[in-house]
C-alpha atoms as a PDB file:
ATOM      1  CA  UNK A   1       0.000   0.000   0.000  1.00  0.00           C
ATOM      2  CA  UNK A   2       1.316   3.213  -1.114  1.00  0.00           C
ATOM      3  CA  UNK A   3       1.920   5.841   1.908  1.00  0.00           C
ATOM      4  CA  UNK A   4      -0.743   8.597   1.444  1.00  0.00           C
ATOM      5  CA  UNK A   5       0.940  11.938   2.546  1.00  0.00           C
ATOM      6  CA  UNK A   6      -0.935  13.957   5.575  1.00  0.00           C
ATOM      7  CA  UNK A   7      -2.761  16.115   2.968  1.00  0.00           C
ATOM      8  CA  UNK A   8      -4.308  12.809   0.993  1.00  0.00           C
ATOM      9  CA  UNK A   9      -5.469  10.882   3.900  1.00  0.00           C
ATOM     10  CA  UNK A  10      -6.744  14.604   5.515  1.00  0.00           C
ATOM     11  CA  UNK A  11      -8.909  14.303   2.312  1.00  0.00           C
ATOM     12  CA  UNK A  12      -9.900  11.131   2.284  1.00  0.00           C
ATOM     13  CA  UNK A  13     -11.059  10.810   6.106  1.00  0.00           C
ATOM     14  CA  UNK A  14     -14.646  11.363   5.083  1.00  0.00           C
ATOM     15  CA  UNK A  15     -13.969   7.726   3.561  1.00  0.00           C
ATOM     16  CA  UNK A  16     -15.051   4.179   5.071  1.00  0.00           C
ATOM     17  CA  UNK A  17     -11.735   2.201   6.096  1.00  0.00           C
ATOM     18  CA  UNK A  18     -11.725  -1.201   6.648  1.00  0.00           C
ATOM     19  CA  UNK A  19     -11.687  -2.700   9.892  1.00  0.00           C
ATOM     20  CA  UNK A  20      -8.563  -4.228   9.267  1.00  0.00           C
ATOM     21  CA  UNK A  21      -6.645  -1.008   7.619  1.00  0.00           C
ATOM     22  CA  UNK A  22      -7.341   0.414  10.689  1.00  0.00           C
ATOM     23  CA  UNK A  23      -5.503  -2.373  13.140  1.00  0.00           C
ATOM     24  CA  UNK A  24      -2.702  -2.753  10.962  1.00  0.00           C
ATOM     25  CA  UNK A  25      -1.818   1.500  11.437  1.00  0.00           C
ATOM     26  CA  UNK A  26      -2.863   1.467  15.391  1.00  0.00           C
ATOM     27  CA  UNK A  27       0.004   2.621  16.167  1.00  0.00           C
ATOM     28  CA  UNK A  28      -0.357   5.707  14.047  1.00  0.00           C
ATOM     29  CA  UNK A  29      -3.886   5.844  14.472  1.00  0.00           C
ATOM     30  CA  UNK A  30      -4.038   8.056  17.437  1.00  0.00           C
ATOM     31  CA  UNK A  31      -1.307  10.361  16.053  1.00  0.00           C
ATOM     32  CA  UNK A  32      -3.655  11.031  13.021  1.00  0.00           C
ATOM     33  CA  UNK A  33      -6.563  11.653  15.696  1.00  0.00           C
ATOM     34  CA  UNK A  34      -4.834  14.007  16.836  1.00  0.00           C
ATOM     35  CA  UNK A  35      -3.634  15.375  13.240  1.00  0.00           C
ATOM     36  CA  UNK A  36      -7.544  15.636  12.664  1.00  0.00           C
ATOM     37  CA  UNK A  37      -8.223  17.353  15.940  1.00  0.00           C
ATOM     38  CA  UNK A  38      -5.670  20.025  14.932  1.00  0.00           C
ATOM     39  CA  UNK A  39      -6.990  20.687  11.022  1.00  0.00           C
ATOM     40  CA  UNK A  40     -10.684  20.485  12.099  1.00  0.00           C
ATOM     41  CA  UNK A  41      -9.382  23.543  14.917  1.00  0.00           C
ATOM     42  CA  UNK A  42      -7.630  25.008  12.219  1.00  0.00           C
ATOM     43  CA  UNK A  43     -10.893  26.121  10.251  1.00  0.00           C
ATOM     44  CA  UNK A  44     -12.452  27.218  13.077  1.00  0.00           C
ATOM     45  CA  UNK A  45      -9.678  29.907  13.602  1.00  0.00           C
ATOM     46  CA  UNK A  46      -7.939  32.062  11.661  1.00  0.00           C
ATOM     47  CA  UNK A  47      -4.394  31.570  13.984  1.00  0.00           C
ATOM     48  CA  UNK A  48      -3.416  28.689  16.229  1.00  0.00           C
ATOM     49  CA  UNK A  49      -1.064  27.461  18.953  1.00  0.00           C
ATOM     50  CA  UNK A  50      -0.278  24.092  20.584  1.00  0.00           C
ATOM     51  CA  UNK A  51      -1.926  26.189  23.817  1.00  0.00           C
ATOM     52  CA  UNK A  52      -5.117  26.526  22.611  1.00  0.00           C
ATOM     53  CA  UNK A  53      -5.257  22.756  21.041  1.00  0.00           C
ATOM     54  CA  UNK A  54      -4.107  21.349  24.620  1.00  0.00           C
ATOM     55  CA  UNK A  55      -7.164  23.349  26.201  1.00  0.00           C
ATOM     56  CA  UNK A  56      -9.487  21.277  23.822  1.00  0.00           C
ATOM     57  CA  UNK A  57      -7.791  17.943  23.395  1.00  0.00           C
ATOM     58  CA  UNK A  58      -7.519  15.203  26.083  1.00  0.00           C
ATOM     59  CA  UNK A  59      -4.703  14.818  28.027  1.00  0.00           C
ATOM     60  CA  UNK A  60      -3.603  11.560  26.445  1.00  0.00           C
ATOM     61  CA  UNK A  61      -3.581  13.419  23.282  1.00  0.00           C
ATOM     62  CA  UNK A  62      -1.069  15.785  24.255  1.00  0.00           C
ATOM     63  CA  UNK A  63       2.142  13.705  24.014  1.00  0.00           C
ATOM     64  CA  UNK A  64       0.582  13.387  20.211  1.00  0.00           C
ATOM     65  CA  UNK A  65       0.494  17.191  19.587  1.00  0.00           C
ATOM     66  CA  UNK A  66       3.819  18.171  18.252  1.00  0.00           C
ATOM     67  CA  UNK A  67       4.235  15.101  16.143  1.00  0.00           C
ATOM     68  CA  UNK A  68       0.541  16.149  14.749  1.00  0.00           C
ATOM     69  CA  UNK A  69       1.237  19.745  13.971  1.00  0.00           C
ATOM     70  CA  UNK A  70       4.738  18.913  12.458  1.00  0.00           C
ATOM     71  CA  UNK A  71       3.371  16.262  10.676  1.00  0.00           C
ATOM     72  CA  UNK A  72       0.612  18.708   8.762  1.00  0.00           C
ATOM     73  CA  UNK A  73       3.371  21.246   8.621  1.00  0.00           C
ATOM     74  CA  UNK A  74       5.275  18.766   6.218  1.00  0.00           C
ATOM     75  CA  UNK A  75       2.709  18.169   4.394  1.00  0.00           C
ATOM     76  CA  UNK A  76       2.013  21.594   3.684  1.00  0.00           C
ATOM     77  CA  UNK A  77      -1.716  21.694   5.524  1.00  0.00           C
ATOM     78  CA  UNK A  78      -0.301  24.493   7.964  1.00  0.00           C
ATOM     79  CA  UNK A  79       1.956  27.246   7.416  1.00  0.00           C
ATOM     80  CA  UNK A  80       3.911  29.365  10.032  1.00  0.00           C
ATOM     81  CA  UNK A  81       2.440  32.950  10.759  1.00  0.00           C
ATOM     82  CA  UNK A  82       6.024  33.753  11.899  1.00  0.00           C
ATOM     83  CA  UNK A  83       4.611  34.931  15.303  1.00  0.00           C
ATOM     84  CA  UNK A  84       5.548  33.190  18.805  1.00  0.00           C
ATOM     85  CA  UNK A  85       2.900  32.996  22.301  1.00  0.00           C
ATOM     86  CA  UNK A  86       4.398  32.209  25.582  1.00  0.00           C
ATOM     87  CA  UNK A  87       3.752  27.949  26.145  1.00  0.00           C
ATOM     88  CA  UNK A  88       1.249  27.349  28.901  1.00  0.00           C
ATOM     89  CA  UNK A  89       2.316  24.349  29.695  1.00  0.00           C
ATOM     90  CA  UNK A  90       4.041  24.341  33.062  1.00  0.00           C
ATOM     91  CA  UNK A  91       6.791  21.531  31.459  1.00  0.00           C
ATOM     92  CA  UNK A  92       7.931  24.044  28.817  1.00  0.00           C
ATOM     93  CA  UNK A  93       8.484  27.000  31.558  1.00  0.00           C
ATOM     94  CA  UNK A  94       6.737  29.424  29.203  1.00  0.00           C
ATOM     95  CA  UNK A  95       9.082  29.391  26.112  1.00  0.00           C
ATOM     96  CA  UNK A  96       8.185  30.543  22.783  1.00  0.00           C
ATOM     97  CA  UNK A  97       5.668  28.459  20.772  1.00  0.00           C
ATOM     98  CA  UNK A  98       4.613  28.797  16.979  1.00  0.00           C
ATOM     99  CA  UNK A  99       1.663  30.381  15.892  1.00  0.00           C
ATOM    100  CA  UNK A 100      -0.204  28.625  13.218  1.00  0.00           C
ATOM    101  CA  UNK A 101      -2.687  29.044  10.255  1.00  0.00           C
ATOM    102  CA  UNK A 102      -4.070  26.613   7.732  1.00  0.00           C
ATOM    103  CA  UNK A 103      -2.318  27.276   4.468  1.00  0.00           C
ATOM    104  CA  UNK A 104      -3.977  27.618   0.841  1.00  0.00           C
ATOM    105  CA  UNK A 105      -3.441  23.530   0.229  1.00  0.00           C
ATOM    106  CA  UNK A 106      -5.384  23.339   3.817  1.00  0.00           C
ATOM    107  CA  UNK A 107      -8.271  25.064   2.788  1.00  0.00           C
ATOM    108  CA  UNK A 108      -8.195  23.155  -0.275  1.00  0.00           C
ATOM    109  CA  UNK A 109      -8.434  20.151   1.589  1.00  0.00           C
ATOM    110  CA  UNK A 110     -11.082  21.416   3.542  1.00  0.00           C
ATOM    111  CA  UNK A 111     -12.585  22.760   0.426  1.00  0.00           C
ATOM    112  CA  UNK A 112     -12.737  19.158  -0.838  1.00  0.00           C
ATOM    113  CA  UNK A 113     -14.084  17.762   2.163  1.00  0.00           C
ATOM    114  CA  UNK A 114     -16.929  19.457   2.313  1.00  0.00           C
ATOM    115  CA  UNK A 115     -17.748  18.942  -1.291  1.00  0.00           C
ATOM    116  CA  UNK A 116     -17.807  15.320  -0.948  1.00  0.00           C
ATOM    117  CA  UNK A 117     -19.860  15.355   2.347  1.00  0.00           C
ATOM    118  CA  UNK A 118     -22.258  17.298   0.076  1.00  0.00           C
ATOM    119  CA  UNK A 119     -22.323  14.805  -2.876  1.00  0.00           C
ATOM    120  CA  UNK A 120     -23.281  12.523  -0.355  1.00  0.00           C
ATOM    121  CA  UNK A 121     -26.029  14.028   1.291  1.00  0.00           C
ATOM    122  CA  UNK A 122     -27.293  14.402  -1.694  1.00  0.00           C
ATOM    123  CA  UNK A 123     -26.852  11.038  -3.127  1.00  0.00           C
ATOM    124  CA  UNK A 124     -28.621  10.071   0.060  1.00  0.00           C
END
């Protein structure tokens, strides 16, 4: 099986998996949870930080963050506003954290998304 790239599987999570497809990734499965968790909060804001995702996401999920947002980073979802917030975290002692946005190919994504959640309400 060809590796889809963050973007691709972003697009196709509005897709039925098998059962099986699903146990054979587990142990990326809660990473790209977590990736979904952090696009999905992405269109509901215009900026972003790992602060406001760890107010909304549970605890488990938090180990999962960084290795989410770099991992849509790569793949072009988010960019970099080039602007910094203080970490809330208490383990990071308040350094500098990026501030993020989703990027055109994000919104495209999105864009996509929603048209094929349409189609199928439709075709329903």
């Amino acid at each position: 099986m060809k590796k889809q790239s963050t973007a691709e599987r972003l697009a196709a999570a509005g897709k039925d998996q098998r059962l099986a497809d699903i146990v054979d990734r587990a142990d990326s499965w809660d990473r790209f949870l977590v990736q979904q968790a952090v696009f999905v909060f992405g269109l509901s804001r215009d900026t972003f930080s790992a602060n406001d995702l760890r107010e909304v996401l549970p605890e488990l999920s938090h180990g999962f963050l960084g290795a989410a947002i770099n991992g849509l980073r790569q793949g072009g979802v988010i960019e970099h506003t080039r602007q910094y917030v203080p970490s809330t975290s208490p383990a990071t002692h308040g350094h500098p954290i990026a501030v993020w946005r989703l990027s055109v190919k994000g919104l495209v994504v999105a864009e996509t998304r929603a048209a094929r959640a349409k189609q199928a309400r439709a075709a329903a």
